[in-house]
Protein backbone atom coordinates (compact mmCIF):
# COMPACT_ATOMS: atom_id res chain seq x y z
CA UNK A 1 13.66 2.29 2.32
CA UNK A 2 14.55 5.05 -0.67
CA UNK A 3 15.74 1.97 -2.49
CA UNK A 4 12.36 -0.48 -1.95
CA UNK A 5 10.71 3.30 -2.98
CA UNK A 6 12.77 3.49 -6.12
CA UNK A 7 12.16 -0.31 -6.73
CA UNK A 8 8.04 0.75 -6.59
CA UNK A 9 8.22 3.63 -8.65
CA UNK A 10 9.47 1.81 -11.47
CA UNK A 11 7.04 -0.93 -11.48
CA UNK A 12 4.05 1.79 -11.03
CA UNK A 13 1.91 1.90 -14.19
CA UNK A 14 -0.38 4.89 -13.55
CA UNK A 15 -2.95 5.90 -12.61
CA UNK A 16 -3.75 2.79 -10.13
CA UNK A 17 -1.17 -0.11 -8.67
CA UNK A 18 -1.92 -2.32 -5.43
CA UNK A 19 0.92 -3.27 -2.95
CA UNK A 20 0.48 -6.13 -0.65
CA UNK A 21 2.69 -6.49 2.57
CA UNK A 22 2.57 -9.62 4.47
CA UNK A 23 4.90 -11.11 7.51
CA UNK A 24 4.06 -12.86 11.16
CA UNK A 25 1.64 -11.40 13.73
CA UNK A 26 3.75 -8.61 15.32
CA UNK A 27 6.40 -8.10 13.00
CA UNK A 28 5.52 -5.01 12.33
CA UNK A 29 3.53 -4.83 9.20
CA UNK A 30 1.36 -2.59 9.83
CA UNK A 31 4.00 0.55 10.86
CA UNK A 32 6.23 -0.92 8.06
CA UNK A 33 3.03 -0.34 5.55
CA UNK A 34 2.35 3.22 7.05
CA UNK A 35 6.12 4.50 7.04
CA UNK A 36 5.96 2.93 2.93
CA UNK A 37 2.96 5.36 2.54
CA UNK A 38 4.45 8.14 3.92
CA UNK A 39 7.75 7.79 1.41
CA UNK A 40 5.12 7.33 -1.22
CA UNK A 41 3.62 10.70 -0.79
CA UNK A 42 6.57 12.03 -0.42
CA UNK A 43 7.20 11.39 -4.15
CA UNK A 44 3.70 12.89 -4.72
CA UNK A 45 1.62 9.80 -5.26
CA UNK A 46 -1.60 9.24 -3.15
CA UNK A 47 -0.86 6.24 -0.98
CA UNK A 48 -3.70 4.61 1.51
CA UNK A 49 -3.87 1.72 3.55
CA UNK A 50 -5.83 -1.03 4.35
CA UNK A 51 -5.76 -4.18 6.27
CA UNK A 52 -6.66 -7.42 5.64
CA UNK A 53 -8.41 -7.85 9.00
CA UNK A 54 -11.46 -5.82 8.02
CA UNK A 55 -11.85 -8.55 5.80
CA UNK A 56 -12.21 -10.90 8.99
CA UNK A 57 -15.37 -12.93 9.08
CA UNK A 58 -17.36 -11.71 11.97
CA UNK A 59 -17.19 -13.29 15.76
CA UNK A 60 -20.48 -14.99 15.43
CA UNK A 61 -19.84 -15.83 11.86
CA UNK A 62 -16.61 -18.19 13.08
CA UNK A 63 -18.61 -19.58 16.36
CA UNK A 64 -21.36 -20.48 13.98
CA UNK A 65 -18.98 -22.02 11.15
CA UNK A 66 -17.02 -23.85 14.48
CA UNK A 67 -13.48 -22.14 14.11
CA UNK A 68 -13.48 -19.51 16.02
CA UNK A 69 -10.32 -21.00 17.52
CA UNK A 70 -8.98 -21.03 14.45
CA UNK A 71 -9.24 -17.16 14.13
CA UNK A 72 -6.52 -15.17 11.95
CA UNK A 73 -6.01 -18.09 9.35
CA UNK A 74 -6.75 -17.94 5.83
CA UNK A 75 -10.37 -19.52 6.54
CA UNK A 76 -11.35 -17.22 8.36
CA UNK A 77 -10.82 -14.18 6.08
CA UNK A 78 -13.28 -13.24 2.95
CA UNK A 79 -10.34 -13.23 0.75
CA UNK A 80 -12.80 -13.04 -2.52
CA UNK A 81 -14.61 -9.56 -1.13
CA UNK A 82 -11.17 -8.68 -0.35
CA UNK A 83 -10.25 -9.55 -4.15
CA UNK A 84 -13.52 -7.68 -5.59
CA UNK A 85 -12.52 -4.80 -4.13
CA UNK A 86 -9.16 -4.30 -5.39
CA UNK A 87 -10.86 -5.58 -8.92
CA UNK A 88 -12.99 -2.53 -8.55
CA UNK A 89 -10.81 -0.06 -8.14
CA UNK A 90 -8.52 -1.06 -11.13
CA UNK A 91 -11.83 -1.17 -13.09
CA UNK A 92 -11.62 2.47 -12.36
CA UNK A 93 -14.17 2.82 -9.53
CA UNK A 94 -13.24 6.10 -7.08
CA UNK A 95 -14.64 5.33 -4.30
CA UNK A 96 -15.65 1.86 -1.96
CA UNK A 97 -16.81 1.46 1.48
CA UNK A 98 -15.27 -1.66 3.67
CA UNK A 99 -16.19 -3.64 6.91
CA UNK A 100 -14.22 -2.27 9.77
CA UNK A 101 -12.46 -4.46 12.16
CA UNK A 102 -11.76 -2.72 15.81
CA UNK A 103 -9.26 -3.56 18.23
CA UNK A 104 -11.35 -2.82 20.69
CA UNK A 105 -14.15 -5.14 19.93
CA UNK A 106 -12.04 -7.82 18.21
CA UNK A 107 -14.48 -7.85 15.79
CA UNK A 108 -15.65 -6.57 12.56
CA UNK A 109 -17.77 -3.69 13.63
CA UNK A 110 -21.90 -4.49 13.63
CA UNK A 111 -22.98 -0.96 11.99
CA UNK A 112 -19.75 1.17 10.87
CA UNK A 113 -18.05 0.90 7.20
CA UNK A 114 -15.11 2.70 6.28
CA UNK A 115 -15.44 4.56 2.71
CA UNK A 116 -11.62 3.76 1.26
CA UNK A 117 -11.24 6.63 -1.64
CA UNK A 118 -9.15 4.84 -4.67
CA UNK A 119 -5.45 6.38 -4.54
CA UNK A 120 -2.59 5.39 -6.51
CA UNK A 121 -1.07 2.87 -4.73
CA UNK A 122 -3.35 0.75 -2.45
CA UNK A 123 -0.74 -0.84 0.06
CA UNK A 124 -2.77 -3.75 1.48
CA UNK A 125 -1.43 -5.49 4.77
CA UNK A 126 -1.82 -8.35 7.09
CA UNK A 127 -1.21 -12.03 7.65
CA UNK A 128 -2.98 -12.74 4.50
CA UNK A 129 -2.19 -10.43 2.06
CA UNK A 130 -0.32 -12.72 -0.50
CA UNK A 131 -3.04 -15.12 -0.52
CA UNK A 132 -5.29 -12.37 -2.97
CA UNK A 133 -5.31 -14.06 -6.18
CA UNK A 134 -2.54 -13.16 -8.51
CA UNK A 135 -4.08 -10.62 -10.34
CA UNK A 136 -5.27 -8.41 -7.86
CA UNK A 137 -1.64 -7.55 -6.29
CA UNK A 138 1.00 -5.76 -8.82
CA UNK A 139 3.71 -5.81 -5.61
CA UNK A 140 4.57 -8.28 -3.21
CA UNK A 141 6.41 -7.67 0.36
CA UNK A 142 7.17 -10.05 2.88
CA UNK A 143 8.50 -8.75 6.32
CA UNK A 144 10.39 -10.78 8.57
CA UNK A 145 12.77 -10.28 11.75
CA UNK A 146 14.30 -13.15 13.97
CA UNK A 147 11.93 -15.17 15.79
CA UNK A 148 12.73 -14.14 19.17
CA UNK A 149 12.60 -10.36 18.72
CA UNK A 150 8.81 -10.81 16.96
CA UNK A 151 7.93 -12.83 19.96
CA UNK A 152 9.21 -10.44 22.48
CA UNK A 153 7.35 -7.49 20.58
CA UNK A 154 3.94 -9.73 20.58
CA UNK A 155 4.40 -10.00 24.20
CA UNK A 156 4.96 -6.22 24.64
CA UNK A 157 2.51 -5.01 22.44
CA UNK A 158 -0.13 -7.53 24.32
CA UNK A 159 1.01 -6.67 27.32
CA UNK A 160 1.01 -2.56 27.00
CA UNK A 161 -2.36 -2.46 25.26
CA UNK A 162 -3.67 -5.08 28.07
CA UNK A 163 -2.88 -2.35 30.70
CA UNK A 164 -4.74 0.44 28.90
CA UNK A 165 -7.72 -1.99 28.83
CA UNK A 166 -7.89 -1.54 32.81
CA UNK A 167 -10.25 1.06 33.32
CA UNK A 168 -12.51 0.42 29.87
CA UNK A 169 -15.19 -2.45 30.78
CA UNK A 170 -16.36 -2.27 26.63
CA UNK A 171 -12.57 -3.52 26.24
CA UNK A 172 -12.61 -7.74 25.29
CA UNK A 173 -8.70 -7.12 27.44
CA UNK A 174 -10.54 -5.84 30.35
CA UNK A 175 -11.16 -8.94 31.86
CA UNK A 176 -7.23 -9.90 31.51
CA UNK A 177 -6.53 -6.25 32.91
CA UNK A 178 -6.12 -7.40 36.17
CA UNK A 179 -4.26 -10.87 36.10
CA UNK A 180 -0.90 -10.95 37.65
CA UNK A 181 1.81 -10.11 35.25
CA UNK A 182 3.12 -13.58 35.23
CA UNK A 183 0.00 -15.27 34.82
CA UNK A 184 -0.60 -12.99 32.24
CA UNK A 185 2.59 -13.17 30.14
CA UNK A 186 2.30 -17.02 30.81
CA UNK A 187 -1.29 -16.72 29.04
CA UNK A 188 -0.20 -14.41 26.29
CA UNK A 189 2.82 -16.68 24.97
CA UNK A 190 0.54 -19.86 25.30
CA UNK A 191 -1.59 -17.82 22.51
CA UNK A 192 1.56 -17.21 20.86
CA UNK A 193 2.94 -21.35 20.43
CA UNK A 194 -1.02 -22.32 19.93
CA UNK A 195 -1.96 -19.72 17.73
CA UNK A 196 0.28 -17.42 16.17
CA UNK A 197 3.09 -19.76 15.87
CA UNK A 198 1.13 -22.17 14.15
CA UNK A 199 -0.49 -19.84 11.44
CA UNK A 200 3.03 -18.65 10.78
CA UNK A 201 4.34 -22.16 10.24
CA UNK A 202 1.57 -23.25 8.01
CA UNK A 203 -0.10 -20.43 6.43
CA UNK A 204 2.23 -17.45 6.64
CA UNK A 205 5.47 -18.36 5.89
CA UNK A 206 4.57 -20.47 2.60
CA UNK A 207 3.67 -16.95 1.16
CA UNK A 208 7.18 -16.26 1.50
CA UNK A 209 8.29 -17.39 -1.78
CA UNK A 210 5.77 -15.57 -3.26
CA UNK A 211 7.19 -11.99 -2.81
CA UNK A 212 8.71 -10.01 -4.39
CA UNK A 213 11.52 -8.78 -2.33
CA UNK A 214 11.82 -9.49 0.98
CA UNK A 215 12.53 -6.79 4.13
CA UNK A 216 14.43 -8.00 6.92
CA UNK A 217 13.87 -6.01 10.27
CA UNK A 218 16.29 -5.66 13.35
CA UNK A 219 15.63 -5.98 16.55
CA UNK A 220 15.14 -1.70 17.10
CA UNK A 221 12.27 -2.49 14.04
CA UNK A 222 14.58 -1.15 11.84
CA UNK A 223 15.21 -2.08 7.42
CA UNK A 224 18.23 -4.21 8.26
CA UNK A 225 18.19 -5.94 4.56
CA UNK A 226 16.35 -5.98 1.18
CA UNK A 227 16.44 -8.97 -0.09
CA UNK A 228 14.87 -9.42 -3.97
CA UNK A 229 13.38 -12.86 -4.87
CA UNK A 230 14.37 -13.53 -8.68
């Protein structure tokens, strides 16, 4: 990671500079996004960051508009707010409040914003980070791992947070919180080849050959290889 850290710092023109970090559901962007922040500040450079899914067009906005099912696809993200924010803060604004999306609810939340303060580098993440227009993103990172270990994490992750769900009713998992574990890992990988798998194949990977470098993960999560894109 020191050498994707070096490879920032000398493509940061201060005071402002906007990272965004893309890769399939589950591979880890969002840890891989935190742990660059945390190098980042290291070096004594503010570092926040934000995700693309609080950019998500409400629930009843996507049953209204018919593609709900479609959910987590470029449609169904306001990629323009998303773009007028970042304008905003290189315009020299200090200070924005966003939607917030909560696991919880999956949903953007009906009443609560989240008031993003502008720091130096701006590390935006999620499936559709490298579809921001051009000028709004000064670095790009793709994350990737081998198919089978992303899968396996999806069905982990799904599976663990699933079984916290049990005793919280205001959970959307609840209701799944109680299926046998087969029928449940049967249900959770049929979301996977329906849903997942597809947005990856059409909408996801295309954005590959837009990065800038490229960080391959092993299966313990772990930078395995940095890869630049000439």
């Amino acid at each position: 990671m020191n050498e994707l850290v070096n490879e920032i710092l000398k493509r940061y023109q201060p005071p402002f500079m906007v990272i965004g970090v893309t890769g399939s559901v589950s591979v880890g962007k969002s840890t891989f996004a935190n742990n660059l922040a945390s190098l980042l500040h290291q070096k004594n450079l503010t570092a926040s960051v934000i995700s693309t899914d609080d950019f998500m067009m409400s629930n009843d906005t996507l049953l209204a508009a018919g593609i709900f099912e479609q959910k987590g696809f470029p449609q169904t993200y306001d990629l323009d707010r998303m773009a007028t924010v970042i304008r905003d803060f290189k315009a020299g604004r200090e200070q924005i409040e966003i939607p917030l999306y909560t696991q919880e609810l999956a949903d953007i939340h009906p009443t609560q914003l989240q008031t993003i303060k502008r720091p130096n580098i701006l590390i935006v993440e999620g499936v559709t980070a490298l579809r921001l227009p051009e000028d709004v993103l000064d670095f790009k990172i793709f994350v990737t791992a081998d198919l089978v270990d992303i899968k396996s994490w999806y069905l982990s992750r799904t599976l663990q947070e699933t079984a916290l769900a049990k005793n919280d009713p205001s959970s959307w998992r609840y209701q799944y919180a109680k299926m046998p574990l087969d029928e449940l890992s049967d249900l959770v990988m049929k979301v996977w080849d329906t849903t997942n798998q597809t947005n990856l194949d059409h909408y996801i990977l295309p954005t590959k050959s837009l990065a800038d470098v490229i960080i391959t993960l092993n299966g313990q999560h772990d930078v395995q290889k940095i890869t630049y894109n000439k």
